[in-house]
N, C-alpha and C. Protein backbone atom coordinates (compact mmCIF):
# COMPACT_ATOMS: atom_id res chain seq x y z
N UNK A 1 -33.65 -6.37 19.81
CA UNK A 1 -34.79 -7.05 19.23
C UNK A 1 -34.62 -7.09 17.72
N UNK A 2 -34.72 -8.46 17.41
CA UNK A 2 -34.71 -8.77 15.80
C UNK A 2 -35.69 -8.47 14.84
N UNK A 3 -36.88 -9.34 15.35
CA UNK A 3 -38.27 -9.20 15.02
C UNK A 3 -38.90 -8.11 14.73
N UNK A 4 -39.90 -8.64 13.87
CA UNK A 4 -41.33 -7.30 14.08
C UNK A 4 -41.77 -8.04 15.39
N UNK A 5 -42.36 -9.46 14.91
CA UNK A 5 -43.07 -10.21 15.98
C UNK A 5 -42.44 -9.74 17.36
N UNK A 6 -41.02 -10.01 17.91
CA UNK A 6 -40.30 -9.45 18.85
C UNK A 6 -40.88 -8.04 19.02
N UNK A 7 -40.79 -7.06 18.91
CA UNK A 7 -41.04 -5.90 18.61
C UNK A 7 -42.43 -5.91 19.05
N UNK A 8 -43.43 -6.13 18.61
CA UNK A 8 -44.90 -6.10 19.08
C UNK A 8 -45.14 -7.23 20.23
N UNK A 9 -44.11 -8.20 20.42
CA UNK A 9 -44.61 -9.15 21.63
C UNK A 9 -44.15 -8.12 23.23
N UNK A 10 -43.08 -7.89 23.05
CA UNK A 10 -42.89 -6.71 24.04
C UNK A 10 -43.74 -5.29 24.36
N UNK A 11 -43.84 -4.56 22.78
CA UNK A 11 -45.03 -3.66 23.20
C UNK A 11 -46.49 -4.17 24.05
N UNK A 12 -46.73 -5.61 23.39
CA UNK A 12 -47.99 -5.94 24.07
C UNK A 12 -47.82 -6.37 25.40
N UNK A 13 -46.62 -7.04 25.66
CA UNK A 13 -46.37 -6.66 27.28
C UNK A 13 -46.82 -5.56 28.08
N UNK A 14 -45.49 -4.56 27.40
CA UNK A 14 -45.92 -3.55 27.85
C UNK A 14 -47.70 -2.96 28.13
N UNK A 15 -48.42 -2.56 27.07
CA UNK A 15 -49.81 -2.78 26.79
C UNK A 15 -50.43 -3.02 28.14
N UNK A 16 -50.09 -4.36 28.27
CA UNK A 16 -51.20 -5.32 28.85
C UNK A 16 -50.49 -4.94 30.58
N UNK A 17 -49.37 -4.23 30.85
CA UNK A 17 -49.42 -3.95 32.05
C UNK A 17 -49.96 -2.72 32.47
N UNK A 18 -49.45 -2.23 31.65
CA UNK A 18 -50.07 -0.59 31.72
C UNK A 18 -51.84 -0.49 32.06
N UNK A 19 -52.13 -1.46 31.65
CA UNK A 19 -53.97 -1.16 31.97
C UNK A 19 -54.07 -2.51 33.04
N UNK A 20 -53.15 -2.79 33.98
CA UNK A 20 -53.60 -3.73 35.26
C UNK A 20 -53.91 -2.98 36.13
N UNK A 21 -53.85 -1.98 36.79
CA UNK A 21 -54.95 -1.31 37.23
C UNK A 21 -56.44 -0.46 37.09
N UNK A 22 -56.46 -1.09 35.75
CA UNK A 22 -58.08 -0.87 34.86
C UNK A 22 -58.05 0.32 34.05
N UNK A 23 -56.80 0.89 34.22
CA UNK A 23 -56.83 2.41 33.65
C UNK A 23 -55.85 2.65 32.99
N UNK A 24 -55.80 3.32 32.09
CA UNK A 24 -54.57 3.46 30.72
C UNK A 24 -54.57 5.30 30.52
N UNK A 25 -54.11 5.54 31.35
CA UNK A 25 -53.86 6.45 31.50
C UNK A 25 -53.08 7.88 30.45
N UNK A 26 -53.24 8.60 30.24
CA UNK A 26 -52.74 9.38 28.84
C UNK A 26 -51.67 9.52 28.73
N UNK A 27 -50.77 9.77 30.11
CA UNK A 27 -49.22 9.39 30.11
C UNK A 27 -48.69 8.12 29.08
N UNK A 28 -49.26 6.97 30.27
CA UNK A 28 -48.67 6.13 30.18
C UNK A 28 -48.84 5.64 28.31
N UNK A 29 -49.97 6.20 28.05
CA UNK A 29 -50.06 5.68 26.20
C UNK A 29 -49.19 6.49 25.35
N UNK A 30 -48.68 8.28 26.15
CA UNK A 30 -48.02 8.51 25.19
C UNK A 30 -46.58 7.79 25.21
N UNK A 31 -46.32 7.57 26.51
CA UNK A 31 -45.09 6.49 26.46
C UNK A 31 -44.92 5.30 26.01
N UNK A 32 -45.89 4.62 25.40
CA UNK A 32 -46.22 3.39 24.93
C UNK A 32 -46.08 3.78 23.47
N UNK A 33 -46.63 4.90 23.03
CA UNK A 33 -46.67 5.18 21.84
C UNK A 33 -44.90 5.60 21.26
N UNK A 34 -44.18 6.75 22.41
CA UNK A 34 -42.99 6.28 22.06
C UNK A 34 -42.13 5.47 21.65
N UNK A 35 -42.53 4.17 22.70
CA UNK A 35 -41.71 3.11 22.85
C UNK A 35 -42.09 2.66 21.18
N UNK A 36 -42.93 2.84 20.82
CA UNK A 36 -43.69 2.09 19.60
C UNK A 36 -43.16 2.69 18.52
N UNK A 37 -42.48 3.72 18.41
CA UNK A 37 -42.18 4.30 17.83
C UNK A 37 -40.22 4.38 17.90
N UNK A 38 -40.12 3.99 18.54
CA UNK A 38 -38.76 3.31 18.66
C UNK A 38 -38.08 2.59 18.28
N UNK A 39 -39.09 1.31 18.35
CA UNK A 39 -39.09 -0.13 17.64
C UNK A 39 -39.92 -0.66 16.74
N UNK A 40 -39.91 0.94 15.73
CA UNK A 40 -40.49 1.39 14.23
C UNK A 40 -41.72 0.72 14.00
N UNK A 41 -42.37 1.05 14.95
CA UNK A 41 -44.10 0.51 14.34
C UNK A 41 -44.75 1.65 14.21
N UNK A 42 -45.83 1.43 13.56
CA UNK A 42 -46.63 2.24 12.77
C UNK A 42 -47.88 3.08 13.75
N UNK A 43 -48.19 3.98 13.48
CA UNK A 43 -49.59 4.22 14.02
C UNK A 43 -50.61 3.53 14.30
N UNK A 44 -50.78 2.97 13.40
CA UNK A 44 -52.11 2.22 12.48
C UNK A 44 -51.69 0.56 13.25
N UNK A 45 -50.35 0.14 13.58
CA UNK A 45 -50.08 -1.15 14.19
C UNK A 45 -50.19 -0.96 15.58
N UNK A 46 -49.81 0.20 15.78
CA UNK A 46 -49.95 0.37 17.22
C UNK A 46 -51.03 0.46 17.98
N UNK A 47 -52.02 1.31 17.14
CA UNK A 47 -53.54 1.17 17.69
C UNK A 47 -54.12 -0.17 17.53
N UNK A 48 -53.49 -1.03 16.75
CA UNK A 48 -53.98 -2.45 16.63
C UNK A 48 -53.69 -3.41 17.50
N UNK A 49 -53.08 -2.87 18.33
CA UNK A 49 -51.98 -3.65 19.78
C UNK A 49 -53.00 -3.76 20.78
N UNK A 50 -53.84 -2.70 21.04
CA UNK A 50 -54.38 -2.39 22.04
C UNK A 50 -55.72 -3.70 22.04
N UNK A 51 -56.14 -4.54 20.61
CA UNK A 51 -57.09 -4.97 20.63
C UNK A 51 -56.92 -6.52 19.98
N UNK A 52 -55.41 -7.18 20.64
CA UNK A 52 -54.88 -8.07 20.32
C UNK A 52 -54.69 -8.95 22.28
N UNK A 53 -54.54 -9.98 22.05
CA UNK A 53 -54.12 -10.80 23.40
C UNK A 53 -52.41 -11.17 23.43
N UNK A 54 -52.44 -10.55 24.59
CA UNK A 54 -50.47 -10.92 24.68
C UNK A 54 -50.38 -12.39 24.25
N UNK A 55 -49.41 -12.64 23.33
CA UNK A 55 -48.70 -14.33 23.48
C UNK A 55 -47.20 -13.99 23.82
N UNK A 56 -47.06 -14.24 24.92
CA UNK A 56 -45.56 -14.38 25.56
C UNK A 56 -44.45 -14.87 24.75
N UNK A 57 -43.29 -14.07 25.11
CA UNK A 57 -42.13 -14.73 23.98
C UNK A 57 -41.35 -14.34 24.89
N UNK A 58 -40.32 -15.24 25.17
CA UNK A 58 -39.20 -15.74 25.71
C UNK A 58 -38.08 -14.47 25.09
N UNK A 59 -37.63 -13.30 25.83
CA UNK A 59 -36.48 -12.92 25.81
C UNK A 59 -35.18 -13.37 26.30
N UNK A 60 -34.11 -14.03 25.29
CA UNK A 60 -33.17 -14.72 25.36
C UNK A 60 -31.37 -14.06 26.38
N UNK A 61 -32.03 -12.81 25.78
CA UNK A 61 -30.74 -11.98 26.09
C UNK A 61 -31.02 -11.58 27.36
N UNK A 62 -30.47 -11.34 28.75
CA UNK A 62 -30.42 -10.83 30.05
C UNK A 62 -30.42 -9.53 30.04
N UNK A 63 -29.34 -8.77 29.24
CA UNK A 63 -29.61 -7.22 28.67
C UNK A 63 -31.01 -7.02 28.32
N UNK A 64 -32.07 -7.19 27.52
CA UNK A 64 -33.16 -7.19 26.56
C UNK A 64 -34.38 -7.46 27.88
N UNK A 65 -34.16 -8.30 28.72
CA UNK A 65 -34.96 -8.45 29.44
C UNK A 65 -34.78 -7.59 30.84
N UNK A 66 -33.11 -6.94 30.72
CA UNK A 66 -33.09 -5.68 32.01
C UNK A 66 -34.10 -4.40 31.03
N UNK A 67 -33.99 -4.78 30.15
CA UNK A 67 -34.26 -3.09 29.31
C UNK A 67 -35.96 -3.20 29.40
N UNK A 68 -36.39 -4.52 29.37
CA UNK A 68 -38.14 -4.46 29.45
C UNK A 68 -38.48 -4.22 30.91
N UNK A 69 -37.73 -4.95 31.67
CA UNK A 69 -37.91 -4.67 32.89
C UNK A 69 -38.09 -3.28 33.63
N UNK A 70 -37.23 -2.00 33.03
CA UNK A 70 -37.09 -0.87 32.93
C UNK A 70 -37.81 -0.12 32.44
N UNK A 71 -38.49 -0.55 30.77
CA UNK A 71 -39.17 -0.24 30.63
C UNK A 71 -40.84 -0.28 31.21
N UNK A 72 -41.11 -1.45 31.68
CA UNK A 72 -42.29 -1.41 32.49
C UNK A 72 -42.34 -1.12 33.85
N UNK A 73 -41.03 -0.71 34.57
CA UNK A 73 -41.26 -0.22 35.55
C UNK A 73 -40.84 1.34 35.35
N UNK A 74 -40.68 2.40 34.38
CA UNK A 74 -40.95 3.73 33.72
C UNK A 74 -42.51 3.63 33.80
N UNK A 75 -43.02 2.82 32.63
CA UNK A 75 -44.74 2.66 32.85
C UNK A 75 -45.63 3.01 34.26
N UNK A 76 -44.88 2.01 34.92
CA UNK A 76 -45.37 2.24 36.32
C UNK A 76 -45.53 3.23 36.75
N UNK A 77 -44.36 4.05 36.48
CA UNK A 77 -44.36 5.43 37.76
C UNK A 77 -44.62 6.60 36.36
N UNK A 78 -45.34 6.38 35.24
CA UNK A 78 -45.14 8.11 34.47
C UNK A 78 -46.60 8.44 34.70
N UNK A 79 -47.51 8.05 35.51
CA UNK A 79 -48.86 7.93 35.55
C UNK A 79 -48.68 9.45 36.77
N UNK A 80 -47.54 8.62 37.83
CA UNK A 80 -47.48 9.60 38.65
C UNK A 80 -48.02 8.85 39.94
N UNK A 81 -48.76 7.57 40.15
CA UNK A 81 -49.03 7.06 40.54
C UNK A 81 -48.59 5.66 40.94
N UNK A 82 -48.46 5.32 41.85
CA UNK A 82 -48.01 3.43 41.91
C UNK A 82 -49.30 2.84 42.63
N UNK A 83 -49.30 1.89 42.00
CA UNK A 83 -51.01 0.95 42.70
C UNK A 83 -50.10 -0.40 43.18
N UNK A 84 -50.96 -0.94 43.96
CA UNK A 84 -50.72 -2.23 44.74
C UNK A 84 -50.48 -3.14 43.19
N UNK A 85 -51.57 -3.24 42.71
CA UNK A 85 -51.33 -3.95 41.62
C UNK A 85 -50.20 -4.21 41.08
N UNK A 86 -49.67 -2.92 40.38
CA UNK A 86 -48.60 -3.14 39.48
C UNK A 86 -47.32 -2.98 40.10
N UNK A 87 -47.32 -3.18 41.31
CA UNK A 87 -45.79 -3.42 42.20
C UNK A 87 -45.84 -5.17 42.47
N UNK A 88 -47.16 -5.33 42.77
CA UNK A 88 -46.54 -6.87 42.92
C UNK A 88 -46.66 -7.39 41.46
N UNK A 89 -47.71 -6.83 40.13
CA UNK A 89 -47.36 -7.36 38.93
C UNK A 89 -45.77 -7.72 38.54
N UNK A 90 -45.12 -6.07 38.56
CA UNK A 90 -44.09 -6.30 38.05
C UNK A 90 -42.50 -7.45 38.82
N UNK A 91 -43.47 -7.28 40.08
CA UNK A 91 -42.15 -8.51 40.68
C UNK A 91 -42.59 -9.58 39.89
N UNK A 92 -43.55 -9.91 39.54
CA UNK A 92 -43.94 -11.30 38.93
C UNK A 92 -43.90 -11.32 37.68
N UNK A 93 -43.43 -10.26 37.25
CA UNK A 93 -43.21 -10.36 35.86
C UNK A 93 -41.48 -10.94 35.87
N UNK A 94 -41.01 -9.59 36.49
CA UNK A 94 -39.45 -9.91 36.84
C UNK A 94 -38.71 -11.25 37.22
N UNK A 95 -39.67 -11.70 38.15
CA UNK A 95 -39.33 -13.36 38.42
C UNK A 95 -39.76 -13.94 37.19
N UNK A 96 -40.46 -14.02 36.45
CA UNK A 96 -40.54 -14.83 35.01
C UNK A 96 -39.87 -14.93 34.06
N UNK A 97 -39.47 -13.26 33.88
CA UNK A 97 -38.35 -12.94 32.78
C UNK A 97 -36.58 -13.63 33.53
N UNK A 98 -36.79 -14.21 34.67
CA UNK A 98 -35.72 -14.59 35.50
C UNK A 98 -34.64 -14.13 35.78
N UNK A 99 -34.77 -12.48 36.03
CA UNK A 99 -34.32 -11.63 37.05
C UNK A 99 -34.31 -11.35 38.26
N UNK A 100 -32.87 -11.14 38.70
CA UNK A 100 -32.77 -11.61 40.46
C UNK A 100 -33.43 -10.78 40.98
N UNK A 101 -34.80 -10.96 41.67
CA UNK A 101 -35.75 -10.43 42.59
C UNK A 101 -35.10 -9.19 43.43
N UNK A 102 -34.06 -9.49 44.48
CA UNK A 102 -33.19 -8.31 44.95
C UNK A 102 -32.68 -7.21 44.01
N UNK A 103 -32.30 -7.64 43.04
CA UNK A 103 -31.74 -6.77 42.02
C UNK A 103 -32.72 -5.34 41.54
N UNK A 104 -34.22 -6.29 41.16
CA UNK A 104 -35.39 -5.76 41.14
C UNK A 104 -35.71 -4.57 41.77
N UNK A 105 -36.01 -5.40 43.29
CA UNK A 105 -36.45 -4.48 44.30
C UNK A 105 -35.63 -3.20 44.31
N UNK A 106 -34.27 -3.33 44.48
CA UNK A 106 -33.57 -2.08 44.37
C UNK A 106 -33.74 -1.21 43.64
N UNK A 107 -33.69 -1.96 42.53
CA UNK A 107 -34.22 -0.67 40.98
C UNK A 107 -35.71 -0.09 41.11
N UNK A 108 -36.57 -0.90 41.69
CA UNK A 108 -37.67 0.00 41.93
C UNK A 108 -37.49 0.90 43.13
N UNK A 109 -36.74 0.98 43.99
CA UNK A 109 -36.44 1.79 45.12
C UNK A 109 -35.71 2.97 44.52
N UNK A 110 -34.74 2.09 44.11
CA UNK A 110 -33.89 3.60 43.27
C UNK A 110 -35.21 4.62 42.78
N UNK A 111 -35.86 4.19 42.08
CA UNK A 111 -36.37 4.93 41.28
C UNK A 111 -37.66 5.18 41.50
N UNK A 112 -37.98 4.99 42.70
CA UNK A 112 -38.98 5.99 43.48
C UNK A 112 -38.38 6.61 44.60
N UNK A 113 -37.37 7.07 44.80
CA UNK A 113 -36.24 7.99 45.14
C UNK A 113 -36.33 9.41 44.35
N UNK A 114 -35.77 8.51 42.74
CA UNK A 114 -35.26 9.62 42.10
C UNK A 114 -36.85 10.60 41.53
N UNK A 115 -36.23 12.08 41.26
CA UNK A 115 -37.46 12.62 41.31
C UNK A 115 -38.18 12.75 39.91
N UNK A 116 -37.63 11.89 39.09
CA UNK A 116 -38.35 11.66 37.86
C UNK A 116 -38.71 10.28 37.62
N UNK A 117 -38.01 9.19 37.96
CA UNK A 117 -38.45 7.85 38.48
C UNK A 117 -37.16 7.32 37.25
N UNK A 118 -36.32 7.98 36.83
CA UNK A 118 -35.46 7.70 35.90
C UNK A 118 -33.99 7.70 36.59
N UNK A 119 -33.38 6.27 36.16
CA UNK A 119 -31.58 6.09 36.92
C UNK A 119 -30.88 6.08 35.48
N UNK A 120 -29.83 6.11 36.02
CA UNK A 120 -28.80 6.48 34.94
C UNK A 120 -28.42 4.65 34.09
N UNK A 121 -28.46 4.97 33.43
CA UNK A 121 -28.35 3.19 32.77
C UNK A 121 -27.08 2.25 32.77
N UNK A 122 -26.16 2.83 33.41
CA UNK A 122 -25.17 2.34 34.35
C UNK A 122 -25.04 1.72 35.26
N UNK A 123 -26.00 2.36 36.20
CA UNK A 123 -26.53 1.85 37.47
C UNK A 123 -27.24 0.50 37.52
N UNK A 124 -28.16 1.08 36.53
CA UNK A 124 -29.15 -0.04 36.18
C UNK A 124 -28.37 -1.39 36.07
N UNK A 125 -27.67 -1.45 34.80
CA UNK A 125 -26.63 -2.89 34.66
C UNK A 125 -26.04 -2.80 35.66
N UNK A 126 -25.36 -1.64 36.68
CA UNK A 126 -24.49 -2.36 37.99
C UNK A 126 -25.01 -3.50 39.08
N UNK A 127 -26.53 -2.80 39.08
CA UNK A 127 -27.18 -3.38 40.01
C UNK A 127 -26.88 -4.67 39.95
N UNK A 128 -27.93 -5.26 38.78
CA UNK A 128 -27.43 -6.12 38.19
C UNK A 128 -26.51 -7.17 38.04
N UNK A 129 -25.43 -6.34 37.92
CA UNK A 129 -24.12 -7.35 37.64
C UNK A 129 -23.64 -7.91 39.16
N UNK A 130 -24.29 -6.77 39.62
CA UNK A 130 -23.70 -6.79 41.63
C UNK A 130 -24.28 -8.40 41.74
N UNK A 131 -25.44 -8.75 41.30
CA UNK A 131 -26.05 -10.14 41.80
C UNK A 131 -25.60 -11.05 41.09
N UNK A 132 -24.98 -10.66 40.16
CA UNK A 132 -23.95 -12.00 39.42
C UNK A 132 -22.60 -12.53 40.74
N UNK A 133 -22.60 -11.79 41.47
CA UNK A 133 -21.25 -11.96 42.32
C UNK A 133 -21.34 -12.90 43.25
């Protein structure tokens, strides 16, 4: 990510999935707050995220859009919880960002398997690349 704009259009992604099941849970904000803190935003910008409306931006790179993908499906599971909601959200996110659906599904399987909901980031791109074939 180049941008600030980049940079806060993804956090507010993020954001705006994290509370589709009505609840924003303390996990999931301190992980939001990480992420925010990653992609060097501020305190003071970050609490300002929360009271802004997503405008969608087109991630160009296939890498950039496996890594959001990842990242909002971490979101998903640090609650500790998975809701109906945000399993079929995130397929529909995934199909937008125009990631192969199978590819998807697997990575969310993987990683309600594993016992932290975290794969090795290897895997992740193998999956991946497996559906380029």
């Amino acid at each position: 990510m180049n941008t600030q704009i980049e940079k806060k259009s993804l956090l507010l992604e993020m954001i705006a999935f994290s509370t589709i099941d009505g609840n924003l849970h303390k996990r999931e904000h301190e992980f939001l707050w990480i992420v925010a803190q990653e992609l060097n935003i501020d305190r003071t910008e970050f609490n300002d995220l929360f009271h802004q409306e997503i405008k969608p931006l087109v991630i160009r790179s296939e890498f950039q859009r496996i890594q959001q993908f990842y990242r909002l499906a971490l979101i998903m599971h640090c609650d500790g919880i998975l809701h109906a909601k945000e399993a079929k959200a995130i397929q529909q996110i995934a199909i937008e960002m125009g990631l192969n659906p199978n590819a998807t599904k697997r990575i969310l399987d993987l990683m309600k398997k594993a016992p932290n909901a975290i794969i090795d980031p290897k895997l992740l791109l193998k999956v991946f690349q497996e559906q380029h074939n």
